[in-house]
Protein backbone atom coordinates (compact mmCIF):
# COMPACT_ATOMS: atom_id res chain seq x y z
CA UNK A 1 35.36 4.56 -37.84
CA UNK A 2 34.15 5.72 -41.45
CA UNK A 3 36.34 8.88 -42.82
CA UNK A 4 33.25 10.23 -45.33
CA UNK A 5 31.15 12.58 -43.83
CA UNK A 6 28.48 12.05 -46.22
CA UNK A 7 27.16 8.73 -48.12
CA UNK A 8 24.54 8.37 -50.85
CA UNK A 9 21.37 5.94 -50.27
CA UNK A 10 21.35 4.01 -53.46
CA UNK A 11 17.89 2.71 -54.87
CA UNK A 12 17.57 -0.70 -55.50
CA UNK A 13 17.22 -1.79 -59.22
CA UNK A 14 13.92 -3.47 -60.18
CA UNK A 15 12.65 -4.22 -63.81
CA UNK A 16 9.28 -5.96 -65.43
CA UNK A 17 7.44 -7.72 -62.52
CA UNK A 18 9.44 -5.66 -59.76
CA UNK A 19 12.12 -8.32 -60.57
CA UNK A 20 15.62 -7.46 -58.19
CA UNK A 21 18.65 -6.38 -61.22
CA UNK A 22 21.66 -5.91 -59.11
CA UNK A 23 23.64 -5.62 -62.32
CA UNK A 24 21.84 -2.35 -62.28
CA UNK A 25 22.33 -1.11 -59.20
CA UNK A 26 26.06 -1.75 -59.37
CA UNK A 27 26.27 0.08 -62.56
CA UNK A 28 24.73 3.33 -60.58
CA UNK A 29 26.73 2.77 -57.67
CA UNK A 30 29.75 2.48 -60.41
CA UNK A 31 28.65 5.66 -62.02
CA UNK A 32 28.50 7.69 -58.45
CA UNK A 33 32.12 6.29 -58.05
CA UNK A 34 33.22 7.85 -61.06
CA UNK A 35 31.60 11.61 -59.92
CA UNK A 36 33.55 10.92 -56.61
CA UNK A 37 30.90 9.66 -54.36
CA UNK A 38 33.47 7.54 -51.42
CA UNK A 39 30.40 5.84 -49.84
CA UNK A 40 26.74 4.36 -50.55
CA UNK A 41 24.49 2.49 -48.34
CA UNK A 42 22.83 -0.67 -50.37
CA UNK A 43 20.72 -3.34 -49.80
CA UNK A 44 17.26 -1.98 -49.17
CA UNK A 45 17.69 1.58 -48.87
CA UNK A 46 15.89 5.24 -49.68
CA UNK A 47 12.36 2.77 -47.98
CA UNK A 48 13.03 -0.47 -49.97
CA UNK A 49 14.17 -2.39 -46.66
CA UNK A 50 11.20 -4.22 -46.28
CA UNK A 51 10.54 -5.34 -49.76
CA UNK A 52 13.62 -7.43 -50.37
CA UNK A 53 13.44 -10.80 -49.18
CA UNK A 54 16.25 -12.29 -47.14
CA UNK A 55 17.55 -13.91 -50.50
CA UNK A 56 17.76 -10.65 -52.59
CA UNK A 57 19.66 -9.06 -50.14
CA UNK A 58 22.37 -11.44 -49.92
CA UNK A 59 22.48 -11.10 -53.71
CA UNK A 60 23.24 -7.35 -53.87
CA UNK A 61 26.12 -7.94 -50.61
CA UNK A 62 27.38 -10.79 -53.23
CA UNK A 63 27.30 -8.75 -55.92
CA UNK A 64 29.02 -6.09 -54.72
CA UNK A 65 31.58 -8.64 -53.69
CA UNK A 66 32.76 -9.29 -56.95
CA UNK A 67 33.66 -5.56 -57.67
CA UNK A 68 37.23 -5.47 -55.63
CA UNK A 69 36.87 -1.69 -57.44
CA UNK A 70 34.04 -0.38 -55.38
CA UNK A 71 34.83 -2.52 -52.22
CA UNK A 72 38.17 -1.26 -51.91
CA UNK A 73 38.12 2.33 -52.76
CA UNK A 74 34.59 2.90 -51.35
CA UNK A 75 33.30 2.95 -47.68
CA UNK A 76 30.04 0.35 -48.60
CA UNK A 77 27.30 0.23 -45.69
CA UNK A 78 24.65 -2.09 -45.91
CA UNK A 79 21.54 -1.81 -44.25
CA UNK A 80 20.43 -4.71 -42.34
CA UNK A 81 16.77 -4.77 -40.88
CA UNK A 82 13.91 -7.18 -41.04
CA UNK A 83 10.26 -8.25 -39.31
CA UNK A 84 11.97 -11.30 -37.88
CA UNK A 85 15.18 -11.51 -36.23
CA UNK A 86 16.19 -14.54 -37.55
CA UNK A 87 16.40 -13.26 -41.08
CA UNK A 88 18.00 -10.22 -39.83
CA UNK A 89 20.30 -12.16 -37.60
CA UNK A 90 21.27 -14.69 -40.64
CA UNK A 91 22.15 -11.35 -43.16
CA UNK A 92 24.50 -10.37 -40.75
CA UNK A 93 26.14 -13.53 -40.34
CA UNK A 94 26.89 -12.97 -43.63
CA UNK A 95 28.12 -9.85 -43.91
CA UNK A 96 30.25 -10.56 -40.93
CA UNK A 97 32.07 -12.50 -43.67
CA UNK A 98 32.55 -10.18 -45.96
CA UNK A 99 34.40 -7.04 -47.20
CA UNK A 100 31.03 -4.51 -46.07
CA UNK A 101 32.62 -1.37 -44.13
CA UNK A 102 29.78 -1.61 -41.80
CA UNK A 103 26.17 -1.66 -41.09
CA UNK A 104 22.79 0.31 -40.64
CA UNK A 105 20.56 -1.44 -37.86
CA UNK A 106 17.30 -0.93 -38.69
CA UNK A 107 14.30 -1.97 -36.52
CA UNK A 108 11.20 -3.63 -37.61
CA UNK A 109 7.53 -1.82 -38.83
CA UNK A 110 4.69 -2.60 -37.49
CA UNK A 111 5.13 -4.19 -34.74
CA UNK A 112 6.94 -1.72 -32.13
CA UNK A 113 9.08 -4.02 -30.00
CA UNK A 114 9.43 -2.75 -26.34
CA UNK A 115 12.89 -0.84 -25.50
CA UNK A 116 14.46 -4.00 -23.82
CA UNK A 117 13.38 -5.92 -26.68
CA UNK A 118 15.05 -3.64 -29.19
CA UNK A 119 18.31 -3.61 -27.21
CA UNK A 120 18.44 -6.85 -27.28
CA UNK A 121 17.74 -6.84 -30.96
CA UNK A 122 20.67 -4.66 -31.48
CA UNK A 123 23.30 -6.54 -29.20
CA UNK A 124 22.19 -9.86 -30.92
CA UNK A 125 23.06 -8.33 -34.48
CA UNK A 126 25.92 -6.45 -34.09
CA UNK A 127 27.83 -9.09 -32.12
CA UNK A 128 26.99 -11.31 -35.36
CA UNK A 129 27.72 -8.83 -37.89
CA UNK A 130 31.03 -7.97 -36.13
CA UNK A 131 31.17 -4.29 -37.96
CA UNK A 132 30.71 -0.97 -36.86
CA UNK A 133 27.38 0.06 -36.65
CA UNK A 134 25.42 2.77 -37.01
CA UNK A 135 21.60 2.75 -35.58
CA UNK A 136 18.84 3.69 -37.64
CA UNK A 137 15.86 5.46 -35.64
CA UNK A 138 12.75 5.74 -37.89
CA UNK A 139 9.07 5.96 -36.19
CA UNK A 140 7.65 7.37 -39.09
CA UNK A 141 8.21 4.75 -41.14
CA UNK A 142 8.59 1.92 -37.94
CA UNK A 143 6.08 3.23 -35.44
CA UNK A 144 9.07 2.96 -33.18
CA UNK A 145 10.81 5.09 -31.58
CA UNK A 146 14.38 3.99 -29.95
CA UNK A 147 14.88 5.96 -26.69
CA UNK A 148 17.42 8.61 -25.53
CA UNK A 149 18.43 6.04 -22.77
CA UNK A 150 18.37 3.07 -25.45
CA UNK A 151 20.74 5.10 -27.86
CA UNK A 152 23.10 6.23 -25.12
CA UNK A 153 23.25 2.02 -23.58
CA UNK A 154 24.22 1.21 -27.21
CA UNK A 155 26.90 3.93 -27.85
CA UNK A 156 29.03 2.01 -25.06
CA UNK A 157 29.47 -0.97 -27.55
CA UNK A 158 32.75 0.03 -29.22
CA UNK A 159 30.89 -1.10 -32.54
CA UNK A 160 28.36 1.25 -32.08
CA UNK A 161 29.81 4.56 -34.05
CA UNK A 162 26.79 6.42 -34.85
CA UNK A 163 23.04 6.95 -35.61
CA UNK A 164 20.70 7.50 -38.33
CA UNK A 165 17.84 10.46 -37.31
CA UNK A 166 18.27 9.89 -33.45
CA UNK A 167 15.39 12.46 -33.09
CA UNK A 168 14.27 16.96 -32.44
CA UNK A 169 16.00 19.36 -30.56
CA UNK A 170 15.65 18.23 -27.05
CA UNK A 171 16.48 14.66 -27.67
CA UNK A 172 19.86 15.28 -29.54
CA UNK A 173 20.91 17.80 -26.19
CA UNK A 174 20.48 14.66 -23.62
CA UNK A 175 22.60 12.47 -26.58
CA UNK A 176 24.95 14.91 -26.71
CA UNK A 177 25.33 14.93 -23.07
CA UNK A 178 25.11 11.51 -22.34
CA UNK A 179 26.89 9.86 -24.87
CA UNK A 180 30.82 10.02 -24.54
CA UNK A 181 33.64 10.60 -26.64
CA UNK A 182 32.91 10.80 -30.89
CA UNK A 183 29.76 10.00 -32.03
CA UNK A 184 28.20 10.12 -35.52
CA UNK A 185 24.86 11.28 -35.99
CA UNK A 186 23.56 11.22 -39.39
CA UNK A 187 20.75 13.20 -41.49
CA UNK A 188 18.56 11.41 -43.23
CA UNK A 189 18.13 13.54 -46.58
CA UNK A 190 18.26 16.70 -47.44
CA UNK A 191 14.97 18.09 -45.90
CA UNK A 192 15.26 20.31 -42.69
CA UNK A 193 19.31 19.77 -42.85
CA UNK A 194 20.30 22.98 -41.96
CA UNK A 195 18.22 22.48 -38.19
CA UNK A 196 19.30 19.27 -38.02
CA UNK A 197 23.27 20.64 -38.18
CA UNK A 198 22.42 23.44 -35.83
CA UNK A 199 21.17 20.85 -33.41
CA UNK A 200 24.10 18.46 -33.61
CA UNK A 201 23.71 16.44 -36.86
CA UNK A 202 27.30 16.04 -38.24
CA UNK A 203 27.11 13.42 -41.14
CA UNK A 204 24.78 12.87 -44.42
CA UNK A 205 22.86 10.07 -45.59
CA UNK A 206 21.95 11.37 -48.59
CA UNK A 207 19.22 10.73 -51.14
CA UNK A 208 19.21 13.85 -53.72
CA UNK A 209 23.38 12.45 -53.84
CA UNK A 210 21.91 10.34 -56.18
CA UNK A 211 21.03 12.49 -59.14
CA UNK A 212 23.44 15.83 -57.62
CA UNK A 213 26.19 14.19 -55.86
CA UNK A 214 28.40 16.83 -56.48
CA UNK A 215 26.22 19.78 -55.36
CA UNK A 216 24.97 18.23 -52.38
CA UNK A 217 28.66 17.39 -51.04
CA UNK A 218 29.57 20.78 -51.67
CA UNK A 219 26.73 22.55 -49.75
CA UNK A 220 26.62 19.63 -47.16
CA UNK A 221 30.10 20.38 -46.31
CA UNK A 222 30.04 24.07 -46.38
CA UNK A 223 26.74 23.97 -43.94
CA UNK A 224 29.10 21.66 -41.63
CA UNK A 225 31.51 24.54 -41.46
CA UNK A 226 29.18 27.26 -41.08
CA UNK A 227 30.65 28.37 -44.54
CA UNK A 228 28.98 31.14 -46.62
CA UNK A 229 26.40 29.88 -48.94
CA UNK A 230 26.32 32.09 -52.00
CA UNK A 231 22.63 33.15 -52.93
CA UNK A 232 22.45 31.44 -55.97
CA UNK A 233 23.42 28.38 -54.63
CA UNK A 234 21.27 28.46 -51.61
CA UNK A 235 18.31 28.71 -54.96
CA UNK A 236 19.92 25.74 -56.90
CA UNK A 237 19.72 23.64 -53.73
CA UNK A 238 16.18 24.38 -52.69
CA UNK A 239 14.99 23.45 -56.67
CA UNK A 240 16.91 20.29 -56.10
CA UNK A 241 15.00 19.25 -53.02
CA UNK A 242 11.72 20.17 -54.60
CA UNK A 243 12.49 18.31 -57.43
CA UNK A 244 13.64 15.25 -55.31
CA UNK A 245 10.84 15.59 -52.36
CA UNK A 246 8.09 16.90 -53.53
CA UNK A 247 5.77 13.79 -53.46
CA UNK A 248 7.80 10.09 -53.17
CA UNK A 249 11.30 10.68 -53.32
CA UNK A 250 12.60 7.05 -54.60
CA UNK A 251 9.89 7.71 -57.38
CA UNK A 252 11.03 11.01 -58.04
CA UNK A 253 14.61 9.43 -58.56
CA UNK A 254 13.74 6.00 -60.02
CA UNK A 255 11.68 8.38 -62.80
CA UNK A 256 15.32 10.99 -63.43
CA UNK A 257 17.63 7.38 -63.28
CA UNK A 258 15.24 5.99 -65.76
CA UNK A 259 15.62 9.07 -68.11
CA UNK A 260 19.52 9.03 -67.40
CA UNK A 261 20.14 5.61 -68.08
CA UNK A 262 17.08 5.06 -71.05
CA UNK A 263 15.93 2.13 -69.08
CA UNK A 264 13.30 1.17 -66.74
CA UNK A 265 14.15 1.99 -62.88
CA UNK A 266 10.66 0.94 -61.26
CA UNK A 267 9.20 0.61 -57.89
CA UNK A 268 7.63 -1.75 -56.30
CA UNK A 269 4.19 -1.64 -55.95
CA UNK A 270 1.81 0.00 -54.48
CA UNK A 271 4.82 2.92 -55.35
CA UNK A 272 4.64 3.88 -58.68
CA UNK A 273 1.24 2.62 -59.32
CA UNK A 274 -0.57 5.71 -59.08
CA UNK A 275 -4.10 5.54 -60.93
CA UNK A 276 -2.78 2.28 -62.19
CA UNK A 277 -5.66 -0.58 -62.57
CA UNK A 278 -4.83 -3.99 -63.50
């Protein structure tokens, strides 16, 4: 089971020609270590998944190999999705291998398997990855949605641990019912956090962590405990996630990183290329 509560999506590096820098992203994923950040999720994260070829992302997981630092004092979850099985199927063969804490199943856009089909899916990669495993429902990005029954067959797999946006309301109250003993189900940003806690939500995926770890730990942990929020920080928080969200978020933070750091942080097209013609 992971111990951290909360974990910060970290952007993937690109330079000139959308080229992948991993040196890059390590040295941000170094830099949250030192402001006390205990776990990222890498490889394809904050809506990169899809862009990085099966090759790049077996770069960043061997990468991030080489830092014993980060691998051994860090919980490190890497996100493992793709349009074909077989590449997704062959990363976590891989990572299976490797020193990875565990996993984020994602399921493929565009072309909205069935429900048996996405079980499947699931059992297929998390018996190869052989790490815990935490789901990753997405329709808005997917088109897919993965069902209240689906989600409660796959939390009976002792790897199963958790899930990324299971769903509203009335979805989480049949999870909560129907899925037994602890269960992790995790936010995905900061938006519409304090809902998502009152209907169940208990961990953080967090994208603002990247540019405010600090502050967003603090009033992520003090919403978990039904803390008092002072007034002024409820304001600082609220300017952070309209700083952050309003418009693309991994642009928004790619732009700040590249200010931070004086170096390029891109996108990869069509992000970034607003009004651009070449």
């Amino acid at each position: 089971m992971l111990k951290e509560k909360m974990h910060v999506a970290v952007p993937t590096a690109f330079g000139l020609h959308e080229v992948l820098e991993t040196d890059k992203t390590i040295d941000h994923i170094k830099l949250l270590h030192d402001k006390g950040v205990k776990s990222v999720l890498i490889g394809g994260t904050t809506g990169e998944q899809h862009s990085l070829s099966l090759e790049e992302k077996v770069e960043i997981l061997e990468v991030i190999e080489k830092e014993p630092e980060l691998t051994t004092d860090m919980e490190i979850i890497m996100g493992v999705s793709s349009i074909r099985q077989k590449d997704a199927e062959k990363l976590a063969t891989r990572i299976n291998e490797s020193s990875i804490s565990a996993i984020m199943l994602g399921y493929p856009p565009y072309i909205i398997p069935s429900q048996e089909e996405a079980l499947s899916y699931s059992e297929r990669i998390i018996k190869l990855a052989g790490k815990p495993a935490i789901l990753y429902n997405n329709p808005k990005r997917t088109g897919f949605d993965l069902s209240a029954d689906s989600i409660i067959t796959l939390s009976e797999n002792e790897l199963v641990i958790g899930i990324k946006d299971p769903g509203d309301r009335d979805k989480m109250e049949i999870l909560k019912k129907g899925i037994k003993g602890d269960f992790l189900f995790y936010a995905g940003g900061e938006m519409e956090l304090e809902d998502k806690i009152s209907w169940g939500y208990n961990r953080l995926s967090s994208i603002a962590g990247n540019i405010y770890p600090e502050e967003v730990k603090s009033w992520f942990e003090k919403l978990i405990l039904n803390d008092f929020i002072p007034e002024d920080d409820v304001r600082v928080l609220e300017e952070i996630r309209n700083e952050i969200f309003k418009g693309n978020a991994i642009f928004n933070i790619k732009k700040t990183l590249a200010d931070d750091y004086d170096e390029a942080w891109l996108c990869r097209s069509p992000i970034g290329n607003r009004g651009i013609i070449r």
